[in-house]
C-alpha atoms as a PDB file:
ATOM      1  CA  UNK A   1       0.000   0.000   0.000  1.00  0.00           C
ATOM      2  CA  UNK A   2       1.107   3.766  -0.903  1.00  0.00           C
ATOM      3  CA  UNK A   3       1.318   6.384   1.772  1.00  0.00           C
ATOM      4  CA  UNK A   4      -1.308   8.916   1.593  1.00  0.00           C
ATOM      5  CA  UNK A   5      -0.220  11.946  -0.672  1.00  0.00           C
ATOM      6  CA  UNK A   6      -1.990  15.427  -0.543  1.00  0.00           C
ATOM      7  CA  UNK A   7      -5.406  14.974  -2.723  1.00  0.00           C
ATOM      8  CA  UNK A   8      -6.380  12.266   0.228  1.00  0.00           C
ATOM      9  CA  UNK A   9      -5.358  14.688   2.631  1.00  0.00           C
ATOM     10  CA  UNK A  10      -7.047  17.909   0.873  1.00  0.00           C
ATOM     11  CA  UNK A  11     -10.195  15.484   0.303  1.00  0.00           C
ATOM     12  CA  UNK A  12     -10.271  14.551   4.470  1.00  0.00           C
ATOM     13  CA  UNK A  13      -9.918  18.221   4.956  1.00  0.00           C
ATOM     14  CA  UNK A  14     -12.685  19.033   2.504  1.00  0.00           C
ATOM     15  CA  UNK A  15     -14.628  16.048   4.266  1.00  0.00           C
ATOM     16  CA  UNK A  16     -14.484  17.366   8.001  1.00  0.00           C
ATOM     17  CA  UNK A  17     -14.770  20.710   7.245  1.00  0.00           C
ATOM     18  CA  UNK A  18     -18.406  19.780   5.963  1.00  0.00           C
ATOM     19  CA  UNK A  19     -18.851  17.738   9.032  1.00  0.00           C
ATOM     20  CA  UNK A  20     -18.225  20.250  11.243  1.00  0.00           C
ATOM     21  CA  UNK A  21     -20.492  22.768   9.464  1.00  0.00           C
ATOM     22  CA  UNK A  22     -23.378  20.027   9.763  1.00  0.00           C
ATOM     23  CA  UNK A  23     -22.728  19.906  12.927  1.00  0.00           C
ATOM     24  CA  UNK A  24     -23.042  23.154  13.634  1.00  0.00           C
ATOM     25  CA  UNK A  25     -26.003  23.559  11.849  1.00  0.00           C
ATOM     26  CA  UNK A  26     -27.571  20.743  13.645  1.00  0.00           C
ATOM     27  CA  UNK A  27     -26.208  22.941  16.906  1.00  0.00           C
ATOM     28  CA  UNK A  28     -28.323  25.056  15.862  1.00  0.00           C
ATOM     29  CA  UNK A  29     -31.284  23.046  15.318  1.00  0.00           C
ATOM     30  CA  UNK A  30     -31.280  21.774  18.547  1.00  0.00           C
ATOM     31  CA  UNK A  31     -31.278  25.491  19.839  1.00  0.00           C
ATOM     32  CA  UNK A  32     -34.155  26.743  17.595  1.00  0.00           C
ATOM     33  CA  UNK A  33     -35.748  24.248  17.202  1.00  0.00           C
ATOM     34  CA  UNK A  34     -37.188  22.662  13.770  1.00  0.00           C
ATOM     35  CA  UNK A  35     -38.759  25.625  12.290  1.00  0.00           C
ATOM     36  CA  UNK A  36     -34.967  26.624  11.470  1.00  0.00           C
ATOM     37  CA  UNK A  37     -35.430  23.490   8.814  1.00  0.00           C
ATOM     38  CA  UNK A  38     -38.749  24.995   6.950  1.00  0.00           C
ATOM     39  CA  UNK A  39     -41.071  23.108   9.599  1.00  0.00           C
ATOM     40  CA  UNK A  40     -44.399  25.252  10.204  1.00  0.00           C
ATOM     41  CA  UNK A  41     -47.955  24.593  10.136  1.00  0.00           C
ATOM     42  CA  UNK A  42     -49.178  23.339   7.809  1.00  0.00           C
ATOM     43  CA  UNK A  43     -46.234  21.916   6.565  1.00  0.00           C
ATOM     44  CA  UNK A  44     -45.067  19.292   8.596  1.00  0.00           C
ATOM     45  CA  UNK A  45     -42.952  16.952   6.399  1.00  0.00           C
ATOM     46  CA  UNK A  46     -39.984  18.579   5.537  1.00  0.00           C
ATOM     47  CA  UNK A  47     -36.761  18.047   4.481  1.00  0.00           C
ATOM     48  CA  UNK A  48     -35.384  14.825   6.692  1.00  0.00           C
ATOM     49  CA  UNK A  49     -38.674  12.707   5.651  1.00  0.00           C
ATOM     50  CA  UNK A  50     -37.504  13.780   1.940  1.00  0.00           C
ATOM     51  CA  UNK A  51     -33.785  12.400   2.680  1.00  0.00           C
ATOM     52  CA  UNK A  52     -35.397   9.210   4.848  1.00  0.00           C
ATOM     53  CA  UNK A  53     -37.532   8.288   1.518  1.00  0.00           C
ATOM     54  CA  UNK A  54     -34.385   8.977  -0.480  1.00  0.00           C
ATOM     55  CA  UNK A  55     -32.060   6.548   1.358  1.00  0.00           C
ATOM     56  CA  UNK A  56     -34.486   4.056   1.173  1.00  0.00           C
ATOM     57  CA  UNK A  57     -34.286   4.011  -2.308  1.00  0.00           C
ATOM     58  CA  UNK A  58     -30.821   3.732  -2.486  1.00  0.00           C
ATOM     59  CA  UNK A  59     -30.938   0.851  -0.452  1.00  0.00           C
ATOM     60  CA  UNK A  60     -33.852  -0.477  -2.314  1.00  0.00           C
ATOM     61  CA  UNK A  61     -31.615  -0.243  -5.473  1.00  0.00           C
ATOM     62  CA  UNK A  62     -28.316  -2.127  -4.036  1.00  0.00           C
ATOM     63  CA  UNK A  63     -31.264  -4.698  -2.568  1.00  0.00           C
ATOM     64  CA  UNK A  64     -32.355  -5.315  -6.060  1.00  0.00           C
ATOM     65  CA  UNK A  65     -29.238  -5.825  -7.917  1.00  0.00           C
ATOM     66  CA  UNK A  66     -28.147  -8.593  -5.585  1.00  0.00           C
ATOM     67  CA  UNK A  67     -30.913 -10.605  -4.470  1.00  0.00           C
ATOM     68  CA  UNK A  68     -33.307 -10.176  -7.393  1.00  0.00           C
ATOM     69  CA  UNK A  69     -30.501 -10.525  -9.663  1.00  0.00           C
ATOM     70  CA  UNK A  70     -29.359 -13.970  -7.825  1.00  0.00           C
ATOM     71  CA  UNK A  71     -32.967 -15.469  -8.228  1.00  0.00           C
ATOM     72  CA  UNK A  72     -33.197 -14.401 -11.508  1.00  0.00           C
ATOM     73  CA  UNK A  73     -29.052 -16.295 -12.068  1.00  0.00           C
ATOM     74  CA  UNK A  74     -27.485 -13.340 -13.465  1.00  0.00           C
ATOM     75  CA  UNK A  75     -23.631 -14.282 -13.548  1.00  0.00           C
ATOM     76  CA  UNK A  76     -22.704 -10.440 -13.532  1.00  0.00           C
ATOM     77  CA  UNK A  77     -23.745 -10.001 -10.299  1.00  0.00           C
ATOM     78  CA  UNK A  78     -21.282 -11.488  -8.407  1.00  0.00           C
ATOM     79  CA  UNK A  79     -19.031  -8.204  -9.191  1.00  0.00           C
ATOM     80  CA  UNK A  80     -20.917  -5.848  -7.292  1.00  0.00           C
ATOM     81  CA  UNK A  81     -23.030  -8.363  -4.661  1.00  0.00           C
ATOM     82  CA  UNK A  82     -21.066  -7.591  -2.074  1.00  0.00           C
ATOM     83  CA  UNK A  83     -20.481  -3.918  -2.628  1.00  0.00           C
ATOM     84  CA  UNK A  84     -24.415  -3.319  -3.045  1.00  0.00           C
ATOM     85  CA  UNK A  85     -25.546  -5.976  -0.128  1.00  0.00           C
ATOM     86  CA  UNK A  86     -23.147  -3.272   2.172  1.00  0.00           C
ATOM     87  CA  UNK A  87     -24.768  -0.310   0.182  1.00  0.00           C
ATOM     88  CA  UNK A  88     -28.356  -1.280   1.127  1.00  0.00           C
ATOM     89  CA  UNK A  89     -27.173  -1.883   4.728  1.00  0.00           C
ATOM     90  CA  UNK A  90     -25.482   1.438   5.208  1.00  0.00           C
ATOM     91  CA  UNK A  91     -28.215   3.351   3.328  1.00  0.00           C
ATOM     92  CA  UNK A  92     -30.767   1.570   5.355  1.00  0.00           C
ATOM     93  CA  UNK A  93     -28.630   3.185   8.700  1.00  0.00           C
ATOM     94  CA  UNK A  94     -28.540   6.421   7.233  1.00  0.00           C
ATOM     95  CA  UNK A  95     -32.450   6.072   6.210  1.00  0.00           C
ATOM     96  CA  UNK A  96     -33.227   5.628   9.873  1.00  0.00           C
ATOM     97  CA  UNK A  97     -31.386   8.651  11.682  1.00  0.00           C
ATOM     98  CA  UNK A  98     -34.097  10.874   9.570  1.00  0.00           C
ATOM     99  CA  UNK A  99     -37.045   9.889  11.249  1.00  0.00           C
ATOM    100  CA  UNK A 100     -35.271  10.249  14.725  1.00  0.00           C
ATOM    101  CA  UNK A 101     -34.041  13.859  13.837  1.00  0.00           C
ATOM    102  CA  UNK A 102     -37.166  14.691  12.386  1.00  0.00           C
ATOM    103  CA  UNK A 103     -39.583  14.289  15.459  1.00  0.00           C
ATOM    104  CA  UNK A 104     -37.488  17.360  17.315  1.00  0.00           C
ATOM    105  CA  UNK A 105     -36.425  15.878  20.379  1.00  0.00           C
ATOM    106  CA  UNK A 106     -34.147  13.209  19.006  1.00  0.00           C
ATOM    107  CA  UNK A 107     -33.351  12.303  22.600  1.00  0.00           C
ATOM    108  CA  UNK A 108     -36.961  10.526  22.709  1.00  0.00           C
ATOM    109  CA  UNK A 109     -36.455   8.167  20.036  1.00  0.00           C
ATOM    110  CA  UNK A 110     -37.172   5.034  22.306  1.00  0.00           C
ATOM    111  CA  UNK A 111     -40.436   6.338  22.346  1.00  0.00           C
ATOM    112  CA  UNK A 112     -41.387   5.177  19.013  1.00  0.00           C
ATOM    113  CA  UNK A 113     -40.992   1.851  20.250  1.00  0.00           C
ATOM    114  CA  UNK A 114     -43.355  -0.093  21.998  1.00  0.00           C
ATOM    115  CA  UNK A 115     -42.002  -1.245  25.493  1.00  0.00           C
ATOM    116  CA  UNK A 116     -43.513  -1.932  28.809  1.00  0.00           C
ATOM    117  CA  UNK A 117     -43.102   1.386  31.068  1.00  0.00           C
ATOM    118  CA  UNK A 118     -44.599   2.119  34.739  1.00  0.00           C
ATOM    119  CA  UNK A 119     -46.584   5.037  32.437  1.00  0.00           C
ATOM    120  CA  UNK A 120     -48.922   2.620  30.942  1.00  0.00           C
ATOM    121  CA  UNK A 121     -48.500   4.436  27.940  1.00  0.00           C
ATOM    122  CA  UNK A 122     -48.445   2.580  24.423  1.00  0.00           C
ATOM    123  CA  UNK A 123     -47.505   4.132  20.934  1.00  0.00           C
ATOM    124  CA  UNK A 124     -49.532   5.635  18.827  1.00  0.00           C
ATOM    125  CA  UNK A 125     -50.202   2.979  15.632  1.00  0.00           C
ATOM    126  CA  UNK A 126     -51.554   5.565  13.300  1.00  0.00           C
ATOM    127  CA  UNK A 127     -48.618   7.390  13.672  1.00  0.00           C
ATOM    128  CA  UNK A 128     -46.770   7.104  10.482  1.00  0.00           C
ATOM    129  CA  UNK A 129     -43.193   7.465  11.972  1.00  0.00           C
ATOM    130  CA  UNK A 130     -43.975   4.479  13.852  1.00  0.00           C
ATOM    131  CA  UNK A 131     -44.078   2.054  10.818  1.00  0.00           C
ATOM    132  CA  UNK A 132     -41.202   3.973   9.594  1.00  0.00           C
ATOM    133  CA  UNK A 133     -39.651   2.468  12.360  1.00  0.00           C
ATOM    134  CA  UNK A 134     -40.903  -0.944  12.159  1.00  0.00           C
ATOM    135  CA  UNK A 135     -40.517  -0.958   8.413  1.00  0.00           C
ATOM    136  CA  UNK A 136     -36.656   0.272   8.947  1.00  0.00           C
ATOM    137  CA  UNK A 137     -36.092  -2.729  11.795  1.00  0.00           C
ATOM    138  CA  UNK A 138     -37.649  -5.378   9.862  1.00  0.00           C
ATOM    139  CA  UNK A 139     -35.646  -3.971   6.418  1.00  0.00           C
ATOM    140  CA  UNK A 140     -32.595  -3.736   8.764  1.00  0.00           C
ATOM    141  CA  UNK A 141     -31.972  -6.740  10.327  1.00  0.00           C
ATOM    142  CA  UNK A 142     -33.053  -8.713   7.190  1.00  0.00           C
ATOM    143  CA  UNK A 143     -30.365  -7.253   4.873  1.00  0.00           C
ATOM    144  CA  UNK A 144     -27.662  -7.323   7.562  1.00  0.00           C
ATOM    145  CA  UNK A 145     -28.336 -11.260   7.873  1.00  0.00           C
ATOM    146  CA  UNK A 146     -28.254 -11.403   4.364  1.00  0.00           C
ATOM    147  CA  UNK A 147     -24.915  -9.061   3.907  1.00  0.00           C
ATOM    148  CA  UNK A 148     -23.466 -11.091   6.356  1.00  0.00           C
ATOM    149  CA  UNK A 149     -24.507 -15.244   5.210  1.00  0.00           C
ATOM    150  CA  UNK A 150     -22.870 -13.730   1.632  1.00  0.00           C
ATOM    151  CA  UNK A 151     -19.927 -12.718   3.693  1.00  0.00           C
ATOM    152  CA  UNK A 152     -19.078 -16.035   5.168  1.00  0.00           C
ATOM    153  CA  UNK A 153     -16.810 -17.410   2.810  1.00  0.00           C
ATOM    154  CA  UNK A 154     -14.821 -14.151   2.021  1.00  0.00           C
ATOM    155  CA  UNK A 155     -14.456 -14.004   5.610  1.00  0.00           C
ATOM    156  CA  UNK A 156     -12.886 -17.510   6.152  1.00  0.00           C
ATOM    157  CA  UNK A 157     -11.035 -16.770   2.664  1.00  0.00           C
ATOM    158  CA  UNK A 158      -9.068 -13.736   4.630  1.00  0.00           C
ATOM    159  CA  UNK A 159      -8.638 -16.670   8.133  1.00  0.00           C
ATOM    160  CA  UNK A 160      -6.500 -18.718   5.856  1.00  0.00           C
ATOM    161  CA  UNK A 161      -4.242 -16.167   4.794  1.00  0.00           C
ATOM    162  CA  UNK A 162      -4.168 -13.720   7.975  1.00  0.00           C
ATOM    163  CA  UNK A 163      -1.620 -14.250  10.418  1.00  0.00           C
ATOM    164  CA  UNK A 164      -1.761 -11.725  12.799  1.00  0.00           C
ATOM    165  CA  UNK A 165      -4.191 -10.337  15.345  1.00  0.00           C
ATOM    166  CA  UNK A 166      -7.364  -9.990  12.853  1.00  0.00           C
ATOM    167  CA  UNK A 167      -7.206 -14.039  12.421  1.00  0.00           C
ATOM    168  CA  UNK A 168      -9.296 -14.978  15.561  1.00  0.00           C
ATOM    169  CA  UNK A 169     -11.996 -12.490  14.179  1.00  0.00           C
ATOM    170  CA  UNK A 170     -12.076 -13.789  10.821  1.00  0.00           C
ATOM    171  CA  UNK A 171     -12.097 -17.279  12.553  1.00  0.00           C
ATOM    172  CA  UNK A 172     -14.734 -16.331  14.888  1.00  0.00           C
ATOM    173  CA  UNK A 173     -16.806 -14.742  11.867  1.00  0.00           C
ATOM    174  CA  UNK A 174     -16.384 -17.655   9.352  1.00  0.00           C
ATOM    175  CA  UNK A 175     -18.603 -19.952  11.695  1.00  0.00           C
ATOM    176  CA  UNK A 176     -16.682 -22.858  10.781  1.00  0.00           C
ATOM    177  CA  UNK A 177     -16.816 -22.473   7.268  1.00  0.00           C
ATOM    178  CA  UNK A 178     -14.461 -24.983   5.344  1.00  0.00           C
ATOM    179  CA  UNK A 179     -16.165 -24.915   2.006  1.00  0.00           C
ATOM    180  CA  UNK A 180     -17.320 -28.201   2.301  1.00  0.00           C
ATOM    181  CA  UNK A 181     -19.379 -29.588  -0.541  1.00  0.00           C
ATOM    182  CA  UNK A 182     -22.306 -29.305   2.074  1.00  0.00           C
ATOM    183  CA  UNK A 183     -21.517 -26.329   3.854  1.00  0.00           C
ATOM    184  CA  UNK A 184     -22.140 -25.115  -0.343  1.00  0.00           C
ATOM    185  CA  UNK A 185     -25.244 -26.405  -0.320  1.00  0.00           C
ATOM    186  CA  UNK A 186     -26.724 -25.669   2.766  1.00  0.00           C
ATOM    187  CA  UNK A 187     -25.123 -22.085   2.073  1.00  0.00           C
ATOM    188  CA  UNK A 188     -27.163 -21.717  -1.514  1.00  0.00           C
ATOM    189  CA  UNK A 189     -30.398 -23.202  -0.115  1.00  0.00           C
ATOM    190  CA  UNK A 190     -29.962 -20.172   2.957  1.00  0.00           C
ATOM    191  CA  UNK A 191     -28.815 -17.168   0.648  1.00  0.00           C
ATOM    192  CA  UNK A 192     -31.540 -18.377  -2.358  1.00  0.00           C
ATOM    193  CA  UNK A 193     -34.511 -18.200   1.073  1.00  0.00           C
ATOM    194  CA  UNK A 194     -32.699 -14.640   2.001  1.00  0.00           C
ATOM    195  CA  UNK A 195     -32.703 -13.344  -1.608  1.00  0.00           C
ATOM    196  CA  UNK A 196     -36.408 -14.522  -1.754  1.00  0.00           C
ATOM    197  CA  UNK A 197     -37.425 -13.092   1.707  1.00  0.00           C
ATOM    198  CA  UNK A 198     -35.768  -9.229   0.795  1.00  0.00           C
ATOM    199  CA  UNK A 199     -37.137  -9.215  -2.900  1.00  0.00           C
ATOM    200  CA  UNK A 200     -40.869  -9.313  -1.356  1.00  0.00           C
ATOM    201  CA  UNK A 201     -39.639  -6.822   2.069  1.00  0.00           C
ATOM    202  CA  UNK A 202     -38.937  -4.022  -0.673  1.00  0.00           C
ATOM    203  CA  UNK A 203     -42.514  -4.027  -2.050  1.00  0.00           C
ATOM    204  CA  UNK A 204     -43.737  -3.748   1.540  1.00  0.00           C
ATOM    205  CA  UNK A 205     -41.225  -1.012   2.934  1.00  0.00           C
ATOM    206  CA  UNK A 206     -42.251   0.892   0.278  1.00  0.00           C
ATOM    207  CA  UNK A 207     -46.023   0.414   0.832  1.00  0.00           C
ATOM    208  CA  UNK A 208     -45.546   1.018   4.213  1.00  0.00           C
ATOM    209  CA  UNK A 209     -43.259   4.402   3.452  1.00  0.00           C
ATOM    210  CA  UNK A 210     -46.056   5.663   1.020  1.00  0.00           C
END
């Protein structure tokens, strides 16, 4: 690997200054409050629901080229699988901060989910931010399984050639894999069910979203 010259270091400079200014505008946010973002009555769903739709269609996209392209056995896929399986992950995570920084008091997220409390109170299901939350979980967890399962053997791949302190990870995240011939097929059969289950999940995130 090549040491860093200066367009990484101008581009990290250019990256964090942009950071900090978001953050300072967030600052300022909090301060104000959210009419500082456009929010007044009537108009109540501003710019972060725009961005949360918006990064659910990005990860709707990198959710389509891998796992309906696998059903459908298109060999060009396996270029890209991995890189879009992380994309819909990561745009999924970046989906769901909207809907926390969009109800004002971010620091009440949790109460979006249902949980016992010694309030007795319960959510309010005809609330739309609280399918936007179930509808991110359910998304969530179902494309990290599925990032992860086509991980597996990449991951013991890198276990047979590391040597140093990242091998017990890799070991620990292979799961035993030794690419048996029935490890392969137990692996296809899984990865085929999670490509079915998230082809069907993006109709219904999207119905859900709308």
């Amino acid at each position: 690997m090549q040491p860093p010259g200066r367009a990484y270091f101008a581009s990290l400079v250019l990256i964090l200054g942009g950071l900090a200014l978001g953050a300072y505008a967030f600052s300022v946010q909090w301060r104000l409050g959210l009419g500082v973002a456009g929010y007044e009555h009537p108009m109540l769903w501003g710019i972060y629901i725009t961005n949360f739709v918006f990064w659910v269609g990005i990860a709707h996209s990198g959710t389509l080229i891998s796992a309906v392209l696998f059903l459908f056995r298109a060999k060009w896929r396996t270029s890209v699988a991995r890189a879009s399986e992380a994309m819909t992950v990561f745009a999924v995570m970046t989906a769901g901060l909207f809907p926390i920084i969009h109800i004002g008091r971010p620091w009440f997220f949790y109460w979006l989910i249902p949980y016992p409390n010694e309030r007795q109170l319960w959510v309010n299901f005809q609330s739309p931010l609280v399918w936007d939350v179930f509808a991110i979980t359910t998304y969530l967890t179902v494309s990290a399984m599925f990032l992860f399962l086509g991980l597996i053997p990449d991951v013991a791949a890198a276990r047979d050639r590391c040597t140093d302190w990242r091998k017990p990870i890799y070991r620990a995240l292979a799961i035993g894999w030794r690419g048996s011939t029935r490890q392969w097929i137990h692996y296809g059969a899984l990865y085929g069910f999670f490509a079915a289950l998230a082809t069907p999940l993006v109709v219904s995130v999207d119905i859900v979203i709308a």
